[in-house]
Protein backbone atom coordinates (compact mmCIF):
# COMPACT_ATOMS: atom_id res chain seq x y z
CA UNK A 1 -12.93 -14.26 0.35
CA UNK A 2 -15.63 -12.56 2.55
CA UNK A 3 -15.19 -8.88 3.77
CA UNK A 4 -15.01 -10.40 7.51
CA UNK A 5 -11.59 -12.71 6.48
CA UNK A 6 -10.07 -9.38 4.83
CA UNK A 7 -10.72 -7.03 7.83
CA UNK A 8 -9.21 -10.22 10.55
CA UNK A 9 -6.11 -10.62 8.29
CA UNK A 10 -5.66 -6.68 7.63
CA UNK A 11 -6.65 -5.79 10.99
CA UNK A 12 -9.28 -3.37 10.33
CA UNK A 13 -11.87 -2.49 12.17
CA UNK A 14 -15.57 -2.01 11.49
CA UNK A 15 -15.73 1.78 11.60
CA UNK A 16 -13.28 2.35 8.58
CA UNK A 17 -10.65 5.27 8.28
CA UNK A 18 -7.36 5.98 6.05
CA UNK A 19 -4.87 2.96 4.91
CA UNK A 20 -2.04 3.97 3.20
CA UNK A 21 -0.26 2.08 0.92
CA UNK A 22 3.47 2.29 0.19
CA UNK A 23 6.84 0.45 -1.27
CA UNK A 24 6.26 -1.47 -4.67
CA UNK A 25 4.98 -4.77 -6.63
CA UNK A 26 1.07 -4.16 -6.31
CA UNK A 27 0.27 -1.15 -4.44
CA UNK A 28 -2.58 -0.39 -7.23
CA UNK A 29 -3.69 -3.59 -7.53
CA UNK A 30 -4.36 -3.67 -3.95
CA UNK A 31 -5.82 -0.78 -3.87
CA UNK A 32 -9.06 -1.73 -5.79
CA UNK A 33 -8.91 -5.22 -4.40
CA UNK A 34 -9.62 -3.74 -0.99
CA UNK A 35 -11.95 -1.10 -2.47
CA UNK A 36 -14.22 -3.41 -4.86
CA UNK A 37 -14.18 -5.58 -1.59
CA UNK A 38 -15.38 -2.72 1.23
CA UNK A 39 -17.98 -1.07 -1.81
CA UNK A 40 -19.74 -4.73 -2.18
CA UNK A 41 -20.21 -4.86 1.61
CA UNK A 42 -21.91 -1.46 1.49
CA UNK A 43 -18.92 0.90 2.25
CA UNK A 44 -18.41 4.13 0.94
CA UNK A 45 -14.87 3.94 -0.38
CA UNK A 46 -12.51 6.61 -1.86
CA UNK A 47 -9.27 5.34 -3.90
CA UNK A 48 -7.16 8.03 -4.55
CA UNK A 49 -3.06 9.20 -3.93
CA UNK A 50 -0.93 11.35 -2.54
CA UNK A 51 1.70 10.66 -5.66
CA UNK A 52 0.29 10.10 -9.34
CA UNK A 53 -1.45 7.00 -10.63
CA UNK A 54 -2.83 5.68 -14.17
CA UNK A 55 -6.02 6.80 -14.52
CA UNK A 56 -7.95 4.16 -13.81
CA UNK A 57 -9.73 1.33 -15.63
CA UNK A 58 -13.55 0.97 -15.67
CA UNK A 59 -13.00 -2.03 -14.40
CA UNK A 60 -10.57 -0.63 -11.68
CA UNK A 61 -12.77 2.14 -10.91
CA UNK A 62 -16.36 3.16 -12.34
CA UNK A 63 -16.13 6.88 -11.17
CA UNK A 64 -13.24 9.02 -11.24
CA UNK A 65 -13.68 12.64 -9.75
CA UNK A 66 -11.52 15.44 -11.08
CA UNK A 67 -11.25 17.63 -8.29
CA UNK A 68 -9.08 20.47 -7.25
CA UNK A 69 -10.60 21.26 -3.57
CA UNK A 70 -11.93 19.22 -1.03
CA UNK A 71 -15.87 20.77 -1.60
CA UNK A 72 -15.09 19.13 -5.16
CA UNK A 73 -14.44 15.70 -4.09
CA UNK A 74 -17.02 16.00 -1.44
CA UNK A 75 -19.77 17.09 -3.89
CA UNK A 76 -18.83 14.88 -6.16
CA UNK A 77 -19.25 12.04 -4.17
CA UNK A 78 -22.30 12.86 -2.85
CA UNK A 79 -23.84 13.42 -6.50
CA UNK A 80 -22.81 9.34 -7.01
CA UNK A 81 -24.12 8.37 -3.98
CA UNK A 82 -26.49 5.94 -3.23
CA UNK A 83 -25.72 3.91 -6.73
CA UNK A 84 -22.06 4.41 -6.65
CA UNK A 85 -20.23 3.30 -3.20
CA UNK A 86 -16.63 3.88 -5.00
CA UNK A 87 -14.82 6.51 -6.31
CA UNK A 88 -11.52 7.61 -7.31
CA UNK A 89 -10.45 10.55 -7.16
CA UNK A 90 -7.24 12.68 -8.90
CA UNK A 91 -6.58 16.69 -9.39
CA UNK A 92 -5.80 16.02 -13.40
CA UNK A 93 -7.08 14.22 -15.89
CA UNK A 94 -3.69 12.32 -17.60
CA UNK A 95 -3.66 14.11 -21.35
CA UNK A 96 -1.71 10.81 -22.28
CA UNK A 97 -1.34 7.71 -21.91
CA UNK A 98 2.29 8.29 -20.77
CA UNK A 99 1.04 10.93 -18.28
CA UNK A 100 -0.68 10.19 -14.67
CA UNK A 101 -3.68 11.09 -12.48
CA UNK A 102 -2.41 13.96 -9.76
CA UNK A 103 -2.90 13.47 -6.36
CA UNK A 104 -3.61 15.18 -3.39
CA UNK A 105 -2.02 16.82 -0.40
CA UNK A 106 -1.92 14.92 2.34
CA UNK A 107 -3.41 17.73 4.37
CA UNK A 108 -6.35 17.10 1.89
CA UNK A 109 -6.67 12.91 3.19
CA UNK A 110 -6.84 14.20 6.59
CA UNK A 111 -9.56 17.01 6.12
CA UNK A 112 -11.76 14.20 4.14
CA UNK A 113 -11.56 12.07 6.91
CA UNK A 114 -13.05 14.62 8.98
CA UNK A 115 -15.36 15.98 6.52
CA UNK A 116 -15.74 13.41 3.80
CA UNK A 117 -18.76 11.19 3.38
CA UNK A 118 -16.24 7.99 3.03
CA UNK A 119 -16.03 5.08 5.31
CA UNK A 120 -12.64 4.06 3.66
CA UNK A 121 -10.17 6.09 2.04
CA UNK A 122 -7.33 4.05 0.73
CA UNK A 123 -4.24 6.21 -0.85
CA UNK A 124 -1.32 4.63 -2.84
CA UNK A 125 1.16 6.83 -1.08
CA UNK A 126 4.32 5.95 -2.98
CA UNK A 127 6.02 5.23 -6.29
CA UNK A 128 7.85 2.42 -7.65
CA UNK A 129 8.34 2.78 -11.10
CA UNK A 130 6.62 -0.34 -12.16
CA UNK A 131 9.19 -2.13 -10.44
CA UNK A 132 8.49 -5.03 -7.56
CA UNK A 133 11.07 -4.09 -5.25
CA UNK A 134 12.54 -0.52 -3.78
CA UNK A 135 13.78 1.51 -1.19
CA UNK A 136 12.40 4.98 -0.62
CA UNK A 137 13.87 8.46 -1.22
CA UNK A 138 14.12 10.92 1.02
CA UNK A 139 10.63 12.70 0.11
CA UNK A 140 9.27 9.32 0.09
CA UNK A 141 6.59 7.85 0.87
CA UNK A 142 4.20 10.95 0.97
CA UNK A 143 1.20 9.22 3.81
CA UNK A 144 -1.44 11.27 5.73
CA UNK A 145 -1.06 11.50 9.45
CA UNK A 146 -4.37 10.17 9.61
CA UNK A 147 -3.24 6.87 8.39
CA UNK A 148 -4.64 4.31 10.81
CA UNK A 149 -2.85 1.71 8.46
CA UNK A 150 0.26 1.65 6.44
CA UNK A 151 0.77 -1.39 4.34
CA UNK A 152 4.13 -1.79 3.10
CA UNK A 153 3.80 -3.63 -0.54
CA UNK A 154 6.81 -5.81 -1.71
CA UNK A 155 6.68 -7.59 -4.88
CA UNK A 156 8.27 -11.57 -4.56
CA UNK A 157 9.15 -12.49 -8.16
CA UNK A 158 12.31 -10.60 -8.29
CA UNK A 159 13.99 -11.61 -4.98
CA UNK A 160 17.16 -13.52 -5.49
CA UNK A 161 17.39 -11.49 -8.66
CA UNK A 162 20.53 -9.31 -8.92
CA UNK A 163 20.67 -5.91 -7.43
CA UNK A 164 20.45 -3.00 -10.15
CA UNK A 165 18.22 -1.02 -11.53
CA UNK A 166 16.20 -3.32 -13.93
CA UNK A 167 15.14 -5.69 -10.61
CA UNK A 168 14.40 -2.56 -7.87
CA UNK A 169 13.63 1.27 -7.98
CA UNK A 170 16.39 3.23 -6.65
CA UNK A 171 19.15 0.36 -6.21
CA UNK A 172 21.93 2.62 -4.80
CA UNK A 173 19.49 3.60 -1.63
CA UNK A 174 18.98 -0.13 -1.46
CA UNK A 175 22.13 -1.31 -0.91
CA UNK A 176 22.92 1.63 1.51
CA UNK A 177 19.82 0.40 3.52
CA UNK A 178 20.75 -2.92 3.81
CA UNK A 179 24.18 -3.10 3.38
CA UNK A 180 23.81 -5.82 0.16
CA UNK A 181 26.14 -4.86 -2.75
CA UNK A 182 24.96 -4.01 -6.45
CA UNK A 183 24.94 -6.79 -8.54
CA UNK A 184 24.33 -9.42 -5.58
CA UNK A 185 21.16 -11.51 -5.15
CA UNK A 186 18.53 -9.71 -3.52
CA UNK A 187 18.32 -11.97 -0.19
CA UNK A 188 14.78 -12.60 1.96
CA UNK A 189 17.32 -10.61 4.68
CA UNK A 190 17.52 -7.44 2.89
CA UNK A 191 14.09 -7.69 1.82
CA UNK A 192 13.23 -7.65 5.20
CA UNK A 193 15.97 -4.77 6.31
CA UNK A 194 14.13 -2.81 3.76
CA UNK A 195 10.79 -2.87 5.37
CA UNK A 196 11.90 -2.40 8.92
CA UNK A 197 14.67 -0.34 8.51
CA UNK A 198 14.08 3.48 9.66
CA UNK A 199 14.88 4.71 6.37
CA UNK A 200 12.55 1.43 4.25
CA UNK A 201 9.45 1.70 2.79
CA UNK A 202 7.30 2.12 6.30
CA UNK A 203 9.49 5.24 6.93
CA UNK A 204 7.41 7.96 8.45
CA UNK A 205 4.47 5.95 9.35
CA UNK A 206 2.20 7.87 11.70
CA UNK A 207 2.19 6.85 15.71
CA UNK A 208 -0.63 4.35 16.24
CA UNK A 209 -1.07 3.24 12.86
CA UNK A 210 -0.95 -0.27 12.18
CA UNK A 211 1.90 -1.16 10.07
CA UNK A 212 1.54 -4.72 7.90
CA UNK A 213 3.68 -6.43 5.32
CA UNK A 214 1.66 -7.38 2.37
CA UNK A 215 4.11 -9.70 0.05
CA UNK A 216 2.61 -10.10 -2.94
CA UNK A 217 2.68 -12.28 -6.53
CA UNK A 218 3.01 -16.10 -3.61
CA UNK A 219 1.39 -17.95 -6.54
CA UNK A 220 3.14 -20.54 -6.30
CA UNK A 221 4.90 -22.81 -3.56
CA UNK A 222 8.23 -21.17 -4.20
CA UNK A 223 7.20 -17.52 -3.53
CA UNK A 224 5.34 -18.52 -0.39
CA UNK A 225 8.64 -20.45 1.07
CA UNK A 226 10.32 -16.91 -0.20
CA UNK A 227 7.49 -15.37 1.73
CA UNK A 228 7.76 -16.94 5.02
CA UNK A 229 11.61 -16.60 4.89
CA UNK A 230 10.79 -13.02 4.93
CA UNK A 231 8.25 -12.89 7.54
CA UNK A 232 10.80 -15.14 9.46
CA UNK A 233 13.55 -12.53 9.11
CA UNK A 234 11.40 -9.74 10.44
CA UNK A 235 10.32 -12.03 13.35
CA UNK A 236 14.14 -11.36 14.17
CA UNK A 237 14.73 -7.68 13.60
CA UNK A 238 12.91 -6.65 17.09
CA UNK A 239 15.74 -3.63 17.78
CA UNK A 240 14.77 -1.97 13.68
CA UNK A 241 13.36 1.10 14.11
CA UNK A 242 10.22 0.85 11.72
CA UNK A 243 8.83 -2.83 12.82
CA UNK A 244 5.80 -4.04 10.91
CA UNK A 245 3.48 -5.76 13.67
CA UNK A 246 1.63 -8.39 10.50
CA UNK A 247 3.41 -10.19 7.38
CA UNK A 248 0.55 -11.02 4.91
CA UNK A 249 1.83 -13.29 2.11
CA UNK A 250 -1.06 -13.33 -0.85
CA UNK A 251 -1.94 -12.43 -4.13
CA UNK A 252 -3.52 -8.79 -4.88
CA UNK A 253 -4.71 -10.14 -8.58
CA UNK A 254 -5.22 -13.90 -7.70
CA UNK A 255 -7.67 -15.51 -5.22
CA UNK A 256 -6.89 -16.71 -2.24
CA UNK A 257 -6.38 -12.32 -1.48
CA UNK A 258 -4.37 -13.64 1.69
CA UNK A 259 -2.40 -16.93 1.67
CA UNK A 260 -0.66 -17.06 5.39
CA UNK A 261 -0.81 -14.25 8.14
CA UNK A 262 1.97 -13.87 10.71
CA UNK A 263 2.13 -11.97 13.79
CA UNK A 264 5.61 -9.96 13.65
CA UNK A 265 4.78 -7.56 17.18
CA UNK A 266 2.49 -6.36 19.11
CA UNK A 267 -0.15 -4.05 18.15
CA UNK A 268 -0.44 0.23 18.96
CA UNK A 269 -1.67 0.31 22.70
CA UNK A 270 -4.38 2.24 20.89
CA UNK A 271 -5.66 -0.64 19.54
């Protein structure tokens, strides 16, 4: 999939800027899809996080900067440059394998937008416990003000699974979100509650950004058809506080990247 398909589905535009990426079921997978994918069409790209990540693969990620200021990310970055167009970039080295990269401020996204040599800066702004499905804490998501897009992440393969604590992070918030009781099948209609609901997984989203659904793992016809029931409830959930304006169903590991796009609302007046 070319870079010009990605940026139509995502709704980016050509002169880059900060996506955010919160809620569960792919967010780092994502995250170097899109990066790999702006770096081979000749963007510089920054993957980094507001939260903690693994420390990332080679494969994931070539160059990781350990940085503790800005002027360290910045001069790291610009010691890579030309050869390397993307980075990661973490305040700690994980002394473990059990133990995470650190991230940054958000404060610290926002000056390297201004400041930073990137065209991109993508941040996994969340945490999910290596689960597919969640709903947010209060503290959570941590995303930048100068998020011009926040994709909401939901993982497919457990929906219709019961609700509790081996299927989705933090059930009990869950099921005060949407209303569903512990232990029942997690429905396409909570799924969707828990996006667009003021306290989901798009909570806090900056005015103006761009807010998209990306429902991951639809390999296969049964996960699309649970896909496009939840695009379907969203279409209906006009008076939610937090509505998502594009449902992307597709794979962040597989190819197609982006199966089926659908229009939920209109777009910022900004753009």
């Amino acid at each position: 999939m070319d870079i010009s398909t990605i940026k139509n589905a995502f709704l980016f535009n050509d002169d880059g800027g900060v996506i955010s990426l919160v809620g569960a079921g792919g967010k780092t997978s994502l995250m170097f899809r899109l990066a790999h994918e702006f770096a081979r069409a000749g963007a510089p790209t920054l993957s980094t996080t507001t939260t903690k990540i693994k420390m990332p693969s080679p494969e994931q990620s070539s160059r990781v900067i350990l940085a503790d200021s800005l002027e360290e990310i910045i001069d790291g970055a610009k010691k890579s440059a030309p050869q390397c167009l993307h980075l990661s970039a973490g305040t700690r080295r994980p002394l473990s394998r059990y133990e995470k990269l650190g991230g940054f401020p958000p404060e610290t996204i926002d000056q390297l937008k201004k400041k930073g040599p990137f065209q991109w800066i993508i941040v996994e702004s969340d945490g999910a416990a290596m689960k597919p499905l969640k709903a947010p804490a209060p503290h959570e998501p941590v995303t930048p003000a100068s998020s011009g897009w926040v994709i909401g992440v939901i993982g497919l393969k457990n929906v219709g699974k019961p609700l509790n604590k081996r299927n989705l992070f933090r059930p009990e918030l869950f099921s005060q979100i949407t209303g569903l009781k512990m232990e029942q099948p997690i429905s396409e209609e909570s799924v969707a509650i828990s996006i667009a609901h003021d306290m989901g997984i798009m909570k806090g989203s900056p005015d103006g950004a761009i807010k998209i659904a990306f429902l991951n793992m639809a390999d296969d016809p049964a996960q699309l058809e649970t896909g496009r029931r939840i695009a379907f409830a969203l279409k209906e959930m006009t008076s939610l506080a937090s509505p998502v304006h594009r449902v992307i169903i597709g794979n962040a590991l597989g190819h197609p990247l982006v199966v089926e796009c659908h229009d939920v609302s209109a777009l910022p007046a900004s753009n």
